[in-house]
N, C-alpha and C. Protein backbone atom coordinates (compact mmCIF):
# COMPACT_ATOMS: atom_id res chain seq x y z
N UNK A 1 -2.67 -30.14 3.17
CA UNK A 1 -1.59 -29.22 2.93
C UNK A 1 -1.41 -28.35 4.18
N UNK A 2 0.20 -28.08 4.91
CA UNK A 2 -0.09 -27.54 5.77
C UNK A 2 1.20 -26.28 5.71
N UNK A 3 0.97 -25.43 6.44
CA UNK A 3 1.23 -24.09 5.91
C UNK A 3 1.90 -23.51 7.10
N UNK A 4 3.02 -22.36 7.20
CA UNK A 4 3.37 -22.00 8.72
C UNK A 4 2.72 -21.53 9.56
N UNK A 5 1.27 -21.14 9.35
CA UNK A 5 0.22 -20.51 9.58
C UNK A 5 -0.22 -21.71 10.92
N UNK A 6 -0.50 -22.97 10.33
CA UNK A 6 -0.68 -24.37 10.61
C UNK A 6 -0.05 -24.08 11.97
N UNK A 7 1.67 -24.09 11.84
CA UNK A 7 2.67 -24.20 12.91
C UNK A 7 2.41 -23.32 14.05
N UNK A 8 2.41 -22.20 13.63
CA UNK A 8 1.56 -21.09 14.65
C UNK A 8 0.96 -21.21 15.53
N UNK A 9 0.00 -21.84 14.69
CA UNK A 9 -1.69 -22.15 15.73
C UNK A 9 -1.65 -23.51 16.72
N UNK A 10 -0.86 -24.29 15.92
CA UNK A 10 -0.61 -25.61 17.01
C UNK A 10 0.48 -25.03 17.81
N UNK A 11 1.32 -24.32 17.85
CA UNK A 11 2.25 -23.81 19.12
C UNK A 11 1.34 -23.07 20.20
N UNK A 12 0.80 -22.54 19.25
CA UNK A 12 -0.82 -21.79 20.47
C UNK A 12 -1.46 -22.26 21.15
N UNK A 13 -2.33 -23.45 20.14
CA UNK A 13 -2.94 -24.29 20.80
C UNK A 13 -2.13 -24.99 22.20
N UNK A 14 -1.41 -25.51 22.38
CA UNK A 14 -0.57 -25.93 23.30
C UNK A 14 0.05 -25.15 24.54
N UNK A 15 0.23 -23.56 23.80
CA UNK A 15 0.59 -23.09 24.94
C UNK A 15 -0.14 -21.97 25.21
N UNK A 16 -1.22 -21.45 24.73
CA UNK A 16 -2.46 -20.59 25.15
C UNK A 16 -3.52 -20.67 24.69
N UNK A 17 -4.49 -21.95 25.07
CA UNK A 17 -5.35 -21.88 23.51
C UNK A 17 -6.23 -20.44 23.72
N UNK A 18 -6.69 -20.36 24.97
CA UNK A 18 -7.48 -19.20 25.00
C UNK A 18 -7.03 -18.05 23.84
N UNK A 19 -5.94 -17.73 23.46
CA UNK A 19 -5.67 -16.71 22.53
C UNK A 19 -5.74 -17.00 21.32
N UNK A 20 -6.58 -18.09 20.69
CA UNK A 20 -7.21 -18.83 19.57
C UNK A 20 -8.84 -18.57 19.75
N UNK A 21 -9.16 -17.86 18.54
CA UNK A 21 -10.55 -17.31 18.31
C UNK A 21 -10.59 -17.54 16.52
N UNK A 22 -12.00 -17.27 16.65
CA UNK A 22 -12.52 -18.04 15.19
C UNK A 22 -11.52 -17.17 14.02
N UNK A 23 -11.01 -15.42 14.41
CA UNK A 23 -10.73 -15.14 13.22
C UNK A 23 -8.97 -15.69 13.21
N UNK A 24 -8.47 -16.43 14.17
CA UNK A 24 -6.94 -16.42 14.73
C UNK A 24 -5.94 -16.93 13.47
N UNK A 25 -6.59 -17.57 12.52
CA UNK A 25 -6.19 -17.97 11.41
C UNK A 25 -5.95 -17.22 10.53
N UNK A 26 -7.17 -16.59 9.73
CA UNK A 26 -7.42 -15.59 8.54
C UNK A 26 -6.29 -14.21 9.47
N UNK A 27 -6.04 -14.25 10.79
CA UNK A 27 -5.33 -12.68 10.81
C UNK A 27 -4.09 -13.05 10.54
N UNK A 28 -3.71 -14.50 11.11
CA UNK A 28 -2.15 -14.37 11.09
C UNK A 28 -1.91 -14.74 9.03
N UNK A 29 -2.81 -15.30 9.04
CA UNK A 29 -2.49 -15.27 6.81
C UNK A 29 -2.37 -14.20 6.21
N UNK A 30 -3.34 -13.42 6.78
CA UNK A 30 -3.42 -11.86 6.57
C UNK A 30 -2.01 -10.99 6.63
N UNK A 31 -1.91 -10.86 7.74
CA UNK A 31 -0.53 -10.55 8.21
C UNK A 31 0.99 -10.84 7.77
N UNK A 32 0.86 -12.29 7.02
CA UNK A 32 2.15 -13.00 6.47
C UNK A 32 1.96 -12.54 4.93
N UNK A 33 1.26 -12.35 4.45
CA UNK A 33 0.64 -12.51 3.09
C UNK A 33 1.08 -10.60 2.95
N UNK A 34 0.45 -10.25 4.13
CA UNK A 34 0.95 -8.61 3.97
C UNK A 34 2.41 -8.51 3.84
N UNK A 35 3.17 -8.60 4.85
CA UNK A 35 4.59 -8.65 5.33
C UNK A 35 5.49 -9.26 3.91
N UNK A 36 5.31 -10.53 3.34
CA UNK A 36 5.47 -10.78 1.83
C UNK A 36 5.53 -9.82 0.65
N UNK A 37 4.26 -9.65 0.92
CA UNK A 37 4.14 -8.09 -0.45
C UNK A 37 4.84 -7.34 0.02
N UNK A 38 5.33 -6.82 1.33
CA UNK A 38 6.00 -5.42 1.84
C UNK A 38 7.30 -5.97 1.30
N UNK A 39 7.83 -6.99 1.50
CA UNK A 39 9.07 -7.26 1.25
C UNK A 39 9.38 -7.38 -0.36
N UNK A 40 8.53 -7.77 -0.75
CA UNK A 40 8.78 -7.87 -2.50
C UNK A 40 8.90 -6.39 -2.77
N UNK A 41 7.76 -5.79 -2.47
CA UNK A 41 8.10 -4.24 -2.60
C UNK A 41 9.39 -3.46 -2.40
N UNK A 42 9.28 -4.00 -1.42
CA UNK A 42 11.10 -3.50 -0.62
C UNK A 42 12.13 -3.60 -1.12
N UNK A 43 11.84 -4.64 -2.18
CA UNK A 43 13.39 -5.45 -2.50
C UNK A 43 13.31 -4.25 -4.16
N UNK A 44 12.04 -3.88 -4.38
CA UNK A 44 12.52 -3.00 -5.86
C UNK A 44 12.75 -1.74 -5.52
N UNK A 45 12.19 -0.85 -4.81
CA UNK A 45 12.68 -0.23 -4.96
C UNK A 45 13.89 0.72 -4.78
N UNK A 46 14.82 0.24 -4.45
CA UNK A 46 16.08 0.56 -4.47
C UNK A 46 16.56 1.13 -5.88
N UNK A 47 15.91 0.25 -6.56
CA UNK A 47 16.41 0.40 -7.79
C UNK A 47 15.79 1.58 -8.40
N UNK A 48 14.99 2.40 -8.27
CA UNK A 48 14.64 3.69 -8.38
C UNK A 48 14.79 4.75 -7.47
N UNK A 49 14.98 4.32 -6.09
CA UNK A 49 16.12 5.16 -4.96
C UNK A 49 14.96 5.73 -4.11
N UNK A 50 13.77 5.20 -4.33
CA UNK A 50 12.38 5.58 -2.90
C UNK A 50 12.80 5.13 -2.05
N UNK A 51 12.27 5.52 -1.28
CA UNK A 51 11.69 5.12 0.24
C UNK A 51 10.01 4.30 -0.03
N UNK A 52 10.04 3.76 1.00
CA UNK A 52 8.48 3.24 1.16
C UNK A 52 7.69 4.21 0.65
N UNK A 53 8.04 5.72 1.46
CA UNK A 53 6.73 6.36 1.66
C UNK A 53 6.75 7.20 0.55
N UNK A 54 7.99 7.47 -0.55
CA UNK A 54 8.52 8.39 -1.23
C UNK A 54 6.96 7.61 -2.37
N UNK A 55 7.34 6.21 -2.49
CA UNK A 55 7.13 5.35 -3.61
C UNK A 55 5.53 5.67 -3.31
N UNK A 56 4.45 5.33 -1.91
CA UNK A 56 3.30 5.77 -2.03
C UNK A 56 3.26 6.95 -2.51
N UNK A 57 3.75 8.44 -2.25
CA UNK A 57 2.79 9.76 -2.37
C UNK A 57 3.21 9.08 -4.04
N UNK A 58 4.58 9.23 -4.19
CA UNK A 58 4.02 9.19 -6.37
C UNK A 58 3.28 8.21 -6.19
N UNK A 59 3.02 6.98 -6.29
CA UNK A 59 1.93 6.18 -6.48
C UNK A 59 0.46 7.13 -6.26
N UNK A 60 0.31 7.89 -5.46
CA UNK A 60 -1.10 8.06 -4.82
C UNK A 60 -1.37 9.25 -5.84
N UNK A 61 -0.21 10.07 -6.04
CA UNK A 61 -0.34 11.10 -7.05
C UNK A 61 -0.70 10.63 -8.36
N UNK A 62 0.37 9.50 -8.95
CA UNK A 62 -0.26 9.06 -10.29
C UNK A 62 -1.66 8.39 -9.84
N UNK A 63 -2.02 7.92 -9.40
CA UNK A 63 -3.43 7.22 -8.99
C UNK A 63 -4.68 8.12 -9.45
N UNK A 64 -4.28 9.13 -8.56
CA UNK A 64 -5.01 10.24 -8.61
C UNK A 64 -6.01 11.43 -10.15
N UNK A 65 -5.11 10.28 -10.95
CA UNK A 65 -5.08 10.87 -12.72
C UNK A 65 -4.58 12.82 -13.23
N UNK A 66 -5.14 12.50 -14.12
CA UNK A 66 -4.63 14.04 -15.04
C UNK A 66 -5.43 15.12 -14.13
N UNK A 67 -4.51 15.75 -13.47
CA UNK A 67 -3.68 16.56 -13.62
C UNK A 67 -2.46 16.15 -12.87
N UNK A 68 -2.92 14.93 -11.87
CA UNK A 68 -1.81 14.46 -10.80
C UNK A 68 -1.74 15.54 -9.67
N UNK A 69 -2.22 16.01 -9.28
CA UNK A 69 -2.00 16.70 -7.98
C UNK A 69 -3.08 16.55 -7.00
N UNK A 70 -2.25 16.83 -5.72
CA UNK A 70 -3.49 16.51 -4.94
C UNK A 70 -2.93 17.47 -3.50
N UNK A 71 -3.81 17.77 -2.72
CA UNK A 71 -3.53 18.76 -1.72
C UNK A 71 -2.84 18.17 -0.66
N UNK A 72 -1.35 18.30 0.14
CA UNK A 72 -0.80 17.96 1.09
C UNK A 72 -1.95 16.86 2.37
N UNK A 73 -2.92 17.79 2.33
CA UNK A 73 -3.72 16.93 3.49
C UNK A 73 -4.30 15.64 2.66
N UNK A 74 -4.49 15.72 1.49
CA UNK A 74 -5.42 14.62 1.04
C UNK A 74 -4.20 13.36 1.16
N UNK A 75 -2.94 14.19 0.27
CA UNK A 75 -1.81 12.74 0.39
C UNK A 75 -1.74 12.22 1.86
N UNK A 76 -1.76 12.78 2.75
CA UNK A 76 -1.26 12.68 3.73
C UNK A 76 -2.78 11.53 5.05
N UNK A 77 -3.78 11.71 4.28
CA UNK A 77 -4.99 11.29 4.52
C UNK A 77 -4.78 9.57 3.90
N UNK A 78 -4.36 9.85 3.17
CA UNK A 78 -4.60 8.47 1.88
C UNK A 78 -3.44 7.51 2.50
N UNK A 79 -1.93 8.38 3.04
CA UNK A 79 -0.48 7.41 3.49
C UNK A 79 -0.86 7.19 4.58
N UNK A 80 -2.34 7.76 5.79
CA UNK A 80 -1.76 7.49 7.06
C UNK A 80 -0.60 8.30 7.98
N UNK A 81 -0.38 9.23 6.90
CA UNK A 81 1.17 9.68 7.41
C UNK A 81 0.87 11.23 8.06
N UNK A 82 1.74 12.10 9.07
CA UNK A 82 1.09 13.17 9.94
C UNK A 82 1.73 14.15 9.01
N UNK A 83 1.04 15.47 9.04
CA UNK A 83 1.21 16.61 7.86
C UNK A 83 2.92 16.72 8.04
N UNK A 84 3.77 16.49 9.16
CA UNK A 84 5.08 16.73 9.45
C UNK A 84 5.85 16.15 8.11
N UNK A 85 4.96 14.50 8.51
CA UNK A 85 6.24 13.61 7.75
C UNK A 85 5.76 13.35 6.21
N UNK A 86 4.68 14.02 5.62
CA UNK A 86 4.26 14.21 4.25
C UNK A 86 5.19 15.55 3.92
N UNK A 87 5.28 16.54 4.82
CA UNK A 87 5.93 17.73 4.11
C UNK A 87 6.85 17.32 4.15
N UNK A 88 7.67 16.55 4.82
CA UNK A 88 9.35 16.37 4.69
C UNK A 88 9.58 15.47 3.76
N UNK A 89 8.60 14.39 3.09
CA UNK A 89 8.66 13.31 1.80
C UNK A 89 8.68 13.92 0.70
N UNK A 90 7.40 15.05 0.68
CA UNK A 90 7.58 16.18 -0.23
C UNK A 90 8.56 17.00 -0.62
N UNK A 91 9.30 17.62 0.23
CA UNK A 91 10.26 17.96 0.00
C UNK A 91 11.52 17.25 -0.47
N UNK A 92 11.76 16.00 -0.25
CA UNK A 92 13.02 15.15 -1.02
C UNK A 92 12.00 15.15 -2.24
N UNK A 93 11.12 14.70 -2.47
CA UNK A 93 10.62 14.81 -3.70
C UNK A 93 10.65 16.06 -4.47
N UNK A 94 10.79 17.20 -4.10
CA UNK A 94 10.61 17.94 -4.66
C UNK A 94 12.35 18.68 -4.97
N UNK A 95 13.00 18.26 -4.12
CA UNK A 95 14.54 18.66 -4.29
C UNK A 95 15.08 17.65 -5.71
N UNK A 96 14.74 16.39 -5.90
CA UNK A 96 14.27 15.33 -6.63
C UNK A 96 13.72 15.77 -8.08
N UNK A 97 12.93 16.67 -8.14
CA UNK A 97 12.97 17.11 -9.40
C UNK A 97 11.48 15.82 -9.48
N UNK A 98 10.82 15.60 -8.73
CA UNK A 98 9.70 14.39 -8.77
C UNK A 98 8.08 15.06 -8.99
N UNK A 99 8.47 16.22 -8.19
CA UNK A 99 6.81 16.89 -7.63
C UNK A 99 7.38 18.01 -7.22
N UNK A 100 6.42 19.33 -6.90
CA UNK A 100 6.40 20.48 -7.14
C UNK A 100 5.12 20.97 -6.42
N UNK A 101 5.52 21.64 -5.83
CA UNK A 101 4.46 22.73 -4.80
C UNK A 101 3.72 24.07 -5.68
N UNK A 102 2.60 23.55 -5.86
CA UNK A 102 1.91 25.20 -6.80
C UNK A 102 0.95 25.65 -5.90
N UNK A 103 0.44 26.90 -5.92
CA UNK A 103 -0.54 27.38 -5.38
C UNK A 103 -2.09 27.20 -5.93
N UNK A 104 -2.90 26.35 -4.85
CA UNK A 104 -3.86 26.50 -4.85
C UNK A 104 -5.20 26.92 -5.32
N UNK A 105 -5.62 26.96 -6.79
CA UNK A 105 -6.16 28.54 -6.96
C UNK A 105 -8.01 28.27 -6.47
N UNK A 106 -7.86 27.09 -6.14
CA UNK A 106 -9.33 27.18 -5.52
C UNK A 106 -8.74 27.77 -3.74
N UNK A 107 -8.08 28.10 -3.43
CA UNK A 107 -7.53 28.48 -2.09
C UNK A 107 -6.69 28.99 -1.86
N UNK A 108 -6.22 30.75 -2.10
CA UNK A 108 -5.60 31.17 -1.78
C UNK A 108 -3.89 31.05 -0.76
N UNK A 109 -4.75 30.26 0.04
CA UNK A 109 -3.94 29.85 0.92
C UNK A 109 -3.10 28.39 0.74
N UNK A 110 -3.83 27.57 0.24
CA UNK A 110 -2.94 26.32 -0.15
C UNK A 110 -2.44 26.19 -0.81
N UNK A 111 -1.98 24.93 -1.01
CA UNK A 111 -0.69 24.56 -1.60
C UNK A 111 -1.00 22.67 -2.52
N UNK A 112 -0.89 22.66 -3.53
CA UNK A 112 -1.10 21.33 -4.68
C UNK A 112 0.28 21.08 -4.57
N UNK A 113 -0.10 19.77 -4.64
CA UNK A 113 1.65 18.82 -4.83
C UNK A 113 1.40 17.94 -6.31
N UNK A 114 2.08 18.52 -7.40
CA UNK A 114 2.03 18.37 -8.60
C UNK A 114 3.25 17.34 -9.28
N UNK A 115 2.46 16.20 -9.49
CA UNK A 115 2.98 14.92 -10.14
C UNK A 115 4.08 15.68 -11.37
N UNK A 116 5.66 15.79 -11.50
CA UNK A 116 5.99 16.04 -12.65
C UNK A 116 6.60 15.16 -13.65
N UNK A 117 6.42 15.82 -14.78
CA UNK A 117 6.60 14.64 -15.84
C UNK A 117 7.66 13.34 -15.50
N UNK A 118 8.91 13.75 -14.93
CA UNK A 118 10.00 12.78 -14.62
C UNK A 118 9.38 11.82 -12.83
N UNK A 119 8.71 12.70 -12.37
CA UNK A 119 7.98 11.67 -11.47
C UNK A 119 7.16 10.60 -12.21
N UNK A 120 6.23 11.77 -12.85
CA UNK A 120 5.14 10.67 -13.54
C UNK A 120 6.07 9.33 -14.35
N UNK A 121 6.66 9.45 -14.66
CA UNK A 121 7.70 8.25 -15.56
C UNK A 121 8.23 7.42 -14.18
N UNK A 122 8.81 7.89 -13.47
CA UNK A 122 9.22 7.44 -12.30
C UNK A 122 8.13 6.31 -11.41
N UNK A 123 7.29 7.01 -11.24
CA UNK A 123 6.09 6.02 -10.60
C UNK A 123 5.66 5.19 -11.62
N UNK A 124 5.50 5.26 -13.08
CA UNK A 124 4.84 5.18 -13.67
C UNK A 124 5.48 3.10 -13.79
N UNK A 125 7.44 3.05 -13.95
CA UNK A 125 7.80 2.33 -13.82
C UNK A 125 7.99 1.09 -12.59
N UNK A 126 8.05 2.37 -11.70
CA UNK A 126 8.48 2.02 -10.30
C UNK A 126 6.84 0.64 -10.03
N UNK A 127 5.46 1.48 -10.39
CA UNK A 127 4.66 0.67 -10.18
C UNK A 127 4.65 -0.88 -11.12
N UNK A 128 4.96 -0.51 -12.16
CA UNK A 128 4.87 -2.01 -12.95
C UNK A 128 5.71 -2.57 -12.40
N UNK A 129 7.09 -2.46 -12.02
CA UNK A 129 8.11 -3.79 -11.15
C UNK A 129 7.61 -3.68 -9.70
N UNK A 130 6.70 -3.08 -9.34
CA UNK A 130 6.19 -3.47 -8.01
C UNK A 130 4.94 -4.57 -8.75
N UNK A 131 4.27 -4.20 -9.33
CA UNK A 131 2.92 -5.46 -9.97
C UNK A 131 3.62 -6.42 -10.33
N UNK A 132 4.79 -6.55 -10.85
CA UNK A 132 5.71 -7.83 -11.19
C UNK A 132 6.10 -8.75 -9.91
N UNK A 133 6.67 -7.76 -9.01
CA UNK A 133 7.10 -8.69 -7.55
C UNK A 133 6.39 -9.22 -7.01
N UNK A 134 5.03 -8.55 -6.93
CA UNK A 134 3.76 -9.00 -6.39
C UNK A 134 3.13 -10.33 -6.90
N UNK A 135 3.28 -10.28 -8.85
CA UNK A 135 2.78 -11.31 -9.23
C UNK A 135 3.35 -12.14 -8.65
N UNK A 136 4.98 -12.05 -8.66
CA UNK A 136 6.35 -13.89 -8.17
C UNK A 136 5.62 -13.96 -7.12
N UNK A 137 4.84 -12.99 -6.15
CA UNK A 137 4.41 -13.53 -4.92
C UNK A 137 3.69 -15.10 -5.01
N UNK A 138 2.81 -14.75 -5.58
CA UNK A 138 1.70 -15.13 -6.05
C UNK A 138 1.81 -16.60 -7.44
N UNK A 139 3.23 -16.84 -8.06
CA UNK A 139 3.19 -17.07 -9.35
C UNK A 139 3.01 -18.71 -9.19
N UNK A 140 3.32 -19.45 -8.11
CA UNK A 140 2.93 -20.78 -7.46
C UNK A 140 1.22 -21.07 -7.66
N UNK A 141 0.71 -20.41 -7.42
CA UNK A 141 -1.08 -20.67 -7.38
C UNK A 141 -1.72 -20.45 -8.61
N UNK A 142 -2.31 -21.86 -8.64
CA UNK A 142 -3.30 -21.33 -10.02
C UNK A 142 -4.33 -20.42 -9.58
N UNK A 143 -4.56 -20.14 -11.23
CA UNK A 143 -5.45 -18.80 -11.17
C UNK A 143 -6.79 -19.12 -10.11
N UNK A 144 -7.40 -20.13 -9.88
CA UNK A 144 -8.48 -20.34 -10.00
C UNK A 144 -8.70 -19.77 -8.45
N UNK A 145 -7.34 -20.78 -7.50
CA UNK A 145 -7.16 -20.23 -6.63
C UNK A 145 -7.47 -18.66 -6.08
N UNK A 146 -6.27 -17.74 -7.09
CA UNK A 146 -6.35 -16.60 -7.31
C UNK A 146 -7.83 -15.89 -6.77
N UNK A 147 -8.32 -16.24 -8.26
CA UNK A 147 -9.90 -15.95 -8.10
C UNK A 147 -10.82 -15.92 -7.35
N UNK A 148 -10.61 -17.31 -6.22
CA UNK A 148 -11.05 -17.81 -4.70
C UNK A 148 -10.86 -17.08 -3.96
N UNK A 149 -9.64 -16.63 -3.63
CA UNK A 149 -9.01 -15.69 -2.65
C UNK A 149 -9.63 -14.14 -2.82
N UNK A 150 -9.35 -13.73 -3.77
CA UNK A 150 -10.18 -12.68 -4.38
C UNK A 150 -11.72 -12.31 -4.13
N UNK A 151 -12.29 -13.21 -4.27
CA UNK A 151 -13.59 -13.29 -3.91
C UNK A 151 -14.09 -13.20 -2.62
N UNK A 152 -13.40 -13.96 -2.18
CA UNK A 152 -13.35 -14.18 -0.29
C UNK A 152 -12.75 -13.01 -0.16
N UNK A 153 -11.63 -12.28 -0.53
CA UNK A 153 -11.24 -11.21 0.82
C UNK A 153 -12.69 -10.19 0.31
N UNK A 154 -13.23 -10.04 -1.30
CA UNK A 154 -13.82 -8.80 -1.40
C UNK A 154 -15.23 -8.56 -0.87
N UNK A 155 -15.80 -10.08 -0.30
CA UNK A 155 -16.71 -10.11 0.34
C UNK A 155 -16.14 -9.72 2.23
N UNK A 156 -15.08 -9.58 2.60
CA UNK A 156 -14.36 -9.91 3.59
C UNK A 156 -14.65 -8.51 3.64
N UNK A 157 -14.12 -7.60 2.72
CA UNK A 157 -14.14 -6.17 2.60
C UNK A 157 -15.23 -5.64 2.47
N UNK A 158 -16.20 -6.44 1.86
CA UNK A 158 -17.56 -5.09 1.40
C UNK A 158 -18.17 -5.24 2.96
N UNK A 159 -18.20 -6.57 3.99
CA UNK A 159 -18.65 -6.11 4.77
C UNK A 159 -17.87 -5.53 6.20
N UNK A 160 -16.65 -5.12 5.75
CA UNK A 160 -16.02 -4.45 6.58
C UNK A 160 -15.99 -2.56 6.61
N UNK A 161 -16.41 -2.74 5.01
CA UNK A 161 -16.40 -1.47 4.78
C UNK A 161 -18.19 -1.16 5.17
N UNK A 162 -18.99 -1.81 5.23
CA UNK A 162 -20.52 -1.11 5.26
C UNK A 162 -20.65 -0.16 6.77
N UNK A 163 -21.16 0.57 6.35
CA UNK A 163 -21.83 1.07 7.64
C UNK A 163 -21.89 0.65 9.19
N UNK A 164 -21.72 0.70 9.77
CA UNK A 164 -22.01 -0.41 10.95
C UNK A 164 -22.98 0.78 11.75
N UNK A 165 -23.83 -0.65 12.28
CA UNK A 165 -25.43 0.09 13.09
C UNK A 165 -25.22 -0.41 14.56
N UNK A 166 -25.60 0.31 15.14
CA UNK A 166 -25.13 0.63 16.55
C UNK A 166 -26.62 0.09 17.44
């Protein structure tokens, strides 16, 4: 069975193999397999009127459980995203009627970004037709497959995530 992944690597092979290394495969699957999900993603939510990044903080907020809030730096820790462009997501969210700025009371000084009920419904949907698009990704492969893949990336991960010794 051969795959565009396949096509890739024999165009490489041919015209640089040197830039073919043991992981040159698993990154570019990686990469296509990512770019896929981004796009399935992409394609829903319109229909609830996010942005990419709108759709993570509620995601990360509902994630987060009861009470749903979480401190500007933590969202902003979790998206990757710089305190600038979390306060300005926040804020359409919060003009949005989605989330809500309260004060802090373990910190005087800060500021909680509070999941509200019509967000919480909002993400709450927004995430199940994102788990739906994701499944069509996916809806070609038997499970077993599934399961294979699964296994392999989480061993892929536990030792990406360990410690590393110097």
């Amino acid at each position: 069975m051969s795959d565009r992944v396949d096509r890739l690597i024999a165009s490489w092979r041919t015209e640089l193999p040197e830039a073919l290394g043991p992981t040159s495969e698993l990154v570019k699957r990686v990469l296509l397999l990512a770019g896929d999900l981004d796009a399935a993603t992409r394609r829903e939510l319109p229909e609830f009127e996010l942005t990419t990044a709108e759709f993570d903080v509620l995601v990360g907020l509902r994630r987060s459980g009861a009470p749903y809030r979480l401190k500007p730096s933590e969202l902003g820790r979790s998206l990757l995203l710089s305190s600038g462009g979390t306060s300005n997501i926040i804020t359409r969210l919060t003009a949005r009627g989605l989330v809500r700025r309260e004060s802090d009371p373990d910190d005087g000084r800060g500021t909680l970004i509070v999941l509200t009920d019509a967000g919480k419904e909002l993400a709450e949907r927004a995430v199940l037709a994102n788990s739906a698009a994701h499944a069509e990704v996916f809806a070609a492969l038997p499970e077993a497959t599934l399961r294979a893949a699964t296994a392999a990336l989480r061993e892929v991960f536990a030792v990406l995530d360990a410690p590393r010794r110097r």
